[in-house]
Protein backbone atom coordinates (compact mmCIF):
# COMPACT_ATOMS: atom_id res chain seq x y z
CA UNK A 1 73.10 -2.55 24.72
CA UNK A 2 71.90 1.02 23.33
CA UNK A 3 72.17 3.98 25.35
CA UNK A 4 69.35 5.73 27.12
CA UNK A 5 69.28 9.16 27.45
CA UNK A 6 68.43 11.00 30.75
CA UNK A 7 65.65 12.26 30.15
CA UNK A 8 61.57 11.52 29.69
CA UNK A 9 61.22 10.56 26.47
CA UNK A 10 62.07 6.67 26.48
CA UNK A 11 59.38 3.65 26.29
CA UNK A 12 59.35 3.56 29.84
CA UNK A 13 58.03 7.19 30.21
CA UNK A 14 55.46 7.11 27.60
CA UNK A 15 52.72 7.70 30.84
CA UNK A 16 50.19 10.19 31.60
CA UNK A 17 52.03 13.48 32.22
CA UNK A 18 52.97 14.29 36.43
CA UNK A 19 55.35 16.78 36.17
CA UNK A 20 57.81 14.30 38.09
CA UNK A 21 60.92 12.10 36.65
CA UNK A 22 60.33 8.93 36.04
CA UNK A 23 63.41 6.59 35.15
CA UNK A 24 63.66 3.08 34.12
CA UNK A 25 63.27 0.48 37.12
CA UNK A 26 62.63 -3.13 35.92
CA UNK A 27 62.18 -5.37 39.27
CA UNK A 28 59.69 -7.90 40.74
CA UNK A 29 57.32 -7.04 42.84
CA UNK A 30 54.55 -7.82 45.57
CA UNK A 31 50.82 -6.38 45.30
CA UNK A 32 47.96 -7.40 47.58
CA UNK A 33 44.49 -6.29 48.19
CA UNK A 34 41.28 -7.88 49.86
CA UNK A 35 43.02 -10.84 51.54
CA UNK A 36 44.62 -11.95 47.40
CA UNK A 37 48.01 -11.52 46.36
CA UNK A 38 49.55 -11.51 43.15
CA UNK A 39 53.13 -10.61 41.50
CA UNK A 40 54.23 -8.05 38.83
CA UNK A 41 57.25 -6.57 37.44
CA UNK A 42 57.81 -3.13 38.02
CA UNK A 43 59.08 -1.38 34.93
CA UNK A 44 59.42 2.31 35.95
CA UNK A 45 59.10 4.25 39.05
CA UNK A 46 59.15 7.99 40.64
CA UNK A 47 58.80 9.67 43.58
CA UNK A 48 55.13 9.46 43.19
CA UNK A 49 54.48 5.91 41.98
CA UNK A 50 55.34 3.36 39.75
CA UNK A 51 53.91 1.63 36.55
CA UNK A 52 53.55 -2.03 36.84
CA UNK A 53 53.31 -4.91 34.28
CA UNK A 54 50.85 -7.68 35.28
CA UNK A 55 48.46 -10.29 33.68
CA UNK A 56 46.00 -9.53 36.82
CA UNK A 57 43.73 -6.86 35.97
CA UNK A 58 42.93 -4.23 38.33
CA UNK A 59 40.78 -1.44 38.37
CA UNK A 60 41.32 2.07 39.14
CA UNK A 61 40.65 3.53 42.63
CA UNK A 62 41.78 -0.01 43.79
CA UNK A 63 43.64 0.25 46.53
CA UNK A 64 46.76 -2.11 47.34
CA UNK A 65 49.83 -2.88 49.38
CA UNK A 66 53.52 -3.17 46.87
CA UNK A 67 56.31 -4.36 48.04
CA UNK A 68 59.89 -4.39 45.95
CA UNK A 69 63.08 -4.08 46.41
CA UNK A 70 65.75 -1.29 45.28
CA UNK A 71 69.03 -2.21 44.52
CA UNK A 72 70.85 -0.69 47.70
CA UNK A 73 71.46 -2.33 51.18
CA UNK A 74 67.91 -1.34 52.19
CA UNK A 75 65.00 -3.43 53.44
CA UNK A 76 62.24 -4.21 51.14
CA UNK A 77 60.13 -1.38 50.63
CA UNK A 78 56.39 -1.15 51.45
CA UNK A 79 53.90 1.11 50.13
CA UNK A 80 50.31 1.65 50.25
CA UNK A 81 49.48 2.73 46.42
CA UNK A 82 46.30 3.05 44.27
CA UNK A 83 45.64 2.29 40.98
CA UNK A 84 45.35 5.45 38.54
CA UNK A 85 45.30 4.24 35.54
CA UNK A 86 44.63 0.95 33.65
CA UNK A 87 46.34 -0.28 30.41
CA UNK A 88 44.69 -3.53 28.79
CA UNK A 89 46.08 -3.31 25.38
CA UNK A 90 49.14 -4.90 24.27
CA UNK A 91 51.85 -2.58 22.88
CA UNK A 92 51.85 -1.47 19.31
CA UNK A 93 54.98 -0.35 18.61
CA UNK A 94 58.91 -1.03 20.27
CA UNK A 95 58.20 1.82 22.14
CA UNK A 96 54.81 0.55 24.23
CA UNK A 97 54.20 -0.34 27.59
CA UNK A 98 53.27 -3.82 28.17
CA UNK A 99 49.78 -4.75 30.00
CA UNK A 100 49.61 -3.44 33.58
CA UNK A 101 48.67 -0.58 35.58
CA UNK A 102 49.72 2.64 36.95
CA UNK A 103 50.28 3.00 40.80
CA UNK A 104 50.06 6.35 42.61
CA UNK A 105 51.72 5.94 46.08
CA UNK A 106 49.33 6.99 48.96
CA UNK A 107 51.84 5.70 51.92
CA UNK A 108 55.45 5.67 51.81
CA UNK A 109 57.83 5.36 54.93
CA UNK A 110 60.06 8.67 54.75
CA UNK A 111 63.56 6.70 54.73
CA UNK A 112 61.86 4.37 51.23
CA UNK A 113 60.86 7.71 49.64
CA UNK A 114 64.27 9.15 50.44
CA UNK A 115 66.28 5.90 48.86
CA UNK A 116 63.19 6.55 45.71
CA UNK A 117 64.40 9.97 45.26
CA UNK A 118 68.16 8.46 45.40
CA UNK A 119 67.42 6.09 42.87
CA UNK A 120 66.09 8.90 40.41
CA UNK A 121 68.78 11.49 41.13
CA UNK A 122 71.13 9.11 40.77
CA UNK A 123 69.94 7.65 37.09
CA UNK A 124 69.28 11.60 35.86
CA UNK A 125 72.68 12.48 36.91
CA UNK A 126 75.14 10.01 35.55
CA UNK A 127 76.50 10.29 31.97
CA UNK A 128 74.95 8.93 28.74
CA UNK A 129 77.62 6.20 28.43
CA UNK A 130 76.68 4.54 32.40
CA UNK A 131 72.53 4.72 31.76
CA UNK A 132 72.30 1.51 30.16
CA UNK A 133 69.39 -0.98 30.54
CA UNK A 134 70.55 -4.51 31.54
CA UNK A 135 74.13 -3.53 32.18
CA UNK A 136 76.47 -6.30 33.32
CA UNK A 137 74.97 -8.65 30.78
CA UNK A 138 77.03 -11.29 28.41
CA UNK A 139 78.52 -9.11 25.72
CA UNK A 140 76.91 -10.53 22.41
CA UNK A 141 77.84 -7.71 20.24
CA UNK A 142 73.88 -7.56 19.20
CA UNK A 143 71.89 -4.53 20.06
CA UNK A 144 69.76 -5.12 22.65
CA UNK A 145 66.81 -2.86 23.78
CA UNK A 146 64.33 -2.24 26.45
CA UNK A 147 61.25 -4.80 25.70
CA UNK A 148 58.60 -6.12 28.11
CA UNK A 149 56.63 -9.04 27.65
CA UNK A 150 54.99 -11.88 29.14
CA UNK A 151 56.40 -14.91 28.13
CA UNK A 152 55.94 -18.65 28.76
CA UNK A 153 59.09 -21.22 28.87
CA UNK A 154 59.04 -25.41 28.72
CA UNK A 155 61.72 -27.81 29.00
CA UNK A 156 62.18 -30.62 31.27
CA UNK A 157 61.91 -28.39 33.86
CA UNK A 158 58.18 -28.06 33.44
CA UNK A 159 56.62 -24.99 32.38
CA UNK A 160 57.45 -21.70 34.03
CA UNK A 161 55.66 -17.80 33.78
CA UNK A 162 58.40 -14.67 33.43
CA UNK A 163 58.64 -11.80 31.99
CA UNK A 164 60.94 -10.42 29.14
CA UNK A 165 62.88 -7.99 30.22
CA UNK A 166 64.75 -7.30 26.90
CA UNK A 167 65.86 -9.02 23.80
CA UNK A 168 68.22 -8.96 20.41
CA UNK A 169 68.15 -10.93 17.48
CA UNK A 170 70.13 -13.75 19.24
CA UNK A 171 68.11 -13.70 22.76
CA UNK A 172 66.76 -12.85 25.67
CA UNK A 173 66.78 -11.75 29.45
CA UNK A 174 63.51 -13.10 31.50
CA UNK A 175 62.84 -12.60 34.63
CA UNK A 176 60.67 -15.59 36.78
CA UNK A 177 61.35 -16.73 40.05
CA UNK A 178 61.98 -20.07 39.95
CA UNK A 179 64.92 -20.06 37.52
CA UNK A 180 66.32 -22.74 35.36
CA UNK A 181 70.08 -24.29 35.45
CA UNK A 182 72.89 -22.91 32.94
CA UNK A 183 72.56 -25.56 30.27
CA UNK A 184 68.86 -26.24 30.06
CA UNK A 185 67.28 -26.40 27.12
CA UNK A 186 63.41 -25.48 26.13
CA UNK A 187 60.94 -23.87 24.65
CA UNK A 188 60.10 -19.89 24.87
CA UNK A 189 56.94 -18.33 23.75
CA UNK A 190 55.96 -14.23 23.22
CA UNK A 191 53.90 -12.30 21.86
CA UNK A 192 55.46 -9.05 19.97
CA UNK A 193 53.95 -5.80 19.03
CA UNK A 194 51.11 -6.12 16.26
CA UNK A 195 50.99 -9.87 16.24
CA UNK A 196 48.26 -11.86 15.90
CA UNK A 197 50.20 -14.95 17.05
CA UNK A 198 53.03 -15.60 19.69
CA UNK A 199 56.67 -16.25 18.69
CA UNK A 200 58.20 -19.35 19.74
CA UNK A 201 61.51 -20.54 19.52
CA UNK A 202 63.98 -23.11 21.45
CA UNK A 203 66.27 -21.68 23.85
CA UNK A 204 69.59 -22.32 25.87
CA UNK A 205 70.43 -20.84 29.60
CA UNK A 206 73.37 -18.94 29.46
CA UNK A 207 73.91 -17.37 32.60
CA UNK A 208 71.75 -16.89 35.59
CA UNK A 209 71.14 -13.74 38.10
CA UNK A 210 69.37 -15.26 41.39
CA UNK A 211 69.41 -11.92 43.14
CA UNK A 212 69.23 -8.23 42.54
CA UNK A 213 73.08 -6.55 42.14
CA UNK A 214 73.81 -3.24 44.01
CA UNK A 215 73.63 -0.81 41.04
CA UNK A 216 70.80 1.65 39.62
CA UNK A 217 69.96 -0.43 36.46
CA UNK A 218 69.83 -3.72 38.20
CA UNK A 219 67.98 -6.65 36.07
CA UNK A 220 65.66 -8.76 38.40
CA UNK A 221 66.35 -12.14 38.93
CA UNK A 222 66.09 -14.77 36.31
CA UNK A 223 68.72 -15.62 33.42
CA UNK A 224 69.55 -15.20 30.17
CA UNK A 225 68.59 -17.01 26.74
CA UNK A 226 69.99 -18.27 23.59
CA UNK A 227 67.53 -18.22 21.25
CA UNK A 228 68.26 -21.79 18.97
CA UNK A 229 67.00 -22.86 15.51
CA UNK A 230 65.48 -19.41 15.36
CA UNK A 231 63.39 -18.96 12.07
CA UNK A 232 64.07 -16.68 9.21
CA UNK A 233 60.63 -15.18 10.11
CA UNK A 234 61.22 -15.20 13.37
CA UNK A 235 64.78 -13.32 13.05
CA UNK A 236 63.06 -10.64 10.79
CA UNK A 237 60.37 -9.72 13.06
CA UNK A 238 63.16 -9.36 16.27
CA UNK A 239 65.46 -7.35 13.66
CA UNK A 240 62.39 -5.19 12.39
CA UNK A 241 61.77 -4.42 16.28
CA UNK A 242 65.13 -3.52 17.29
CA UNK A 243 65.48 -0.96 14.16
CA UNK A 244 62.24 0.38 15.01
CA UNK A 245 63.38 0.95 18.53
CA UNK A 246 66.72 2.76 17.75
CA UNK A 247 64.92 5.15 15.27
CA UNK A 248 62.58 5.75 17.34
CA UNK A 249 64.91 7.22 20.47
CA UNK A 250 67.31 8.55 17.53
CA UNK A 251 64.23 10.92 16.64
């Protein structure tokens, strides 16, 4: 994994300007509104709100109800939020937020804004070497950085909707509820910045993560890839993204 530094200048943060922290927080989450519910995946958060990514579009002023988790002992947090700010476009560069929406919290129970505030204190205090996106991972010995997607996987388990949460040149971590076994073999499909067409490649489970660990840069649940028979243009495209994300946060 590369390092994050501390501060507001990561993909993550690249949001209208608040004045507030806001620190890298990639978790599922709940968001409901007129009697219809949908889910997301949460990718940053501060004391004021979060930034969601989600295939549902929403507009702004719409009001909802989120509901996630933090990676303490707590009980699932829930907020009453509004939508501030809408982002259709896919990313452009290694640095981009995926397709989503900004959230603004309106309603927050004191004791969930205190364990918030935790969460960000926590991640803008602790040394370079600990803020590290993904950490507890597999050890590949492959760079991996910070990339959110939508993705699509098949197998014999059927066909299942995630999220990638981050990749290297030799895989990825998604997150989707219903997960598949260590072992399984399929098919993964995602679309990266500035192309016209998804890339698809087969896949092994390596290692699963059912539920959310107690520490601040917790991966949601879901399990990590292999990527197999991975094609030469395939491999460059991952290997141009990766450079162009560690020059970018080098700059």
């Amino acid at each position: 994994m590369i390092r994050l530094l501390a501060q507001v200048r990561r993909p993550v943060f690249r949001q209208p300007h608040s004045g507030f922290s806001r620190v890298p927080f990639v978790q599922a989450c709940t968001l409901s509104w007129d009697g219809l519910e949908t889910t997301g995946l949460i990718c940053n958060l501060s004391i004021l709100g979060v930034y969601v990514h989600m295939e549902v579009e929403l507009e702004v002023q719409r009001e909802v109800t989120l509901r996630f988790r933090l990676p303490d002992e707590g009980p699932e947090i829930e907020a009453a939020a509004i939508v501030t700010w809408a982002n259709d476009a896919s990313p452009d560069n290694a640095t981009g937020l995926p397709q989503g929406c900004g959230l603004r919290f309106l309603r927050v129970e004191p004791d969930a804004l205190r364990r918030i505030a935790a969460l960000v204190a926590q991640y803008l205090a602790a040394p370079r070497e600990q803020v590290q996106p993904g950490v507890g991972q597999p050890f590949t010995a492959k760079v991996r950085i910070p990339f959110i997607a939508a993705c699509r996987l098949t197998g014999r388990f059927g066909t299942r909707r995630g999220s990638v949460c981050n990749l290297s040149v030799v895989g990825v971590y998604v997150a989707l509820e219903q997960i598949p076994a260590p072992g399984a073999r399929g098919r993964i499909a995602f679309r990266l910045p500035r192309s016209e067409s998804e890339l698809e490649t087969d896949f092994k489970v390596t290692w699963q993560n059912p539920d959310i660990p107690n520490r601040m840069l917790a991966l949601p649940p879901g399990c990590g890839l292999h990527f197999e028979n991975l094609g030469v243009r395939e491999e460059k495209l991952l290997i141009e993204l990766v450079n162009e994300y560690q020059h970018a946060i080098a700059e």
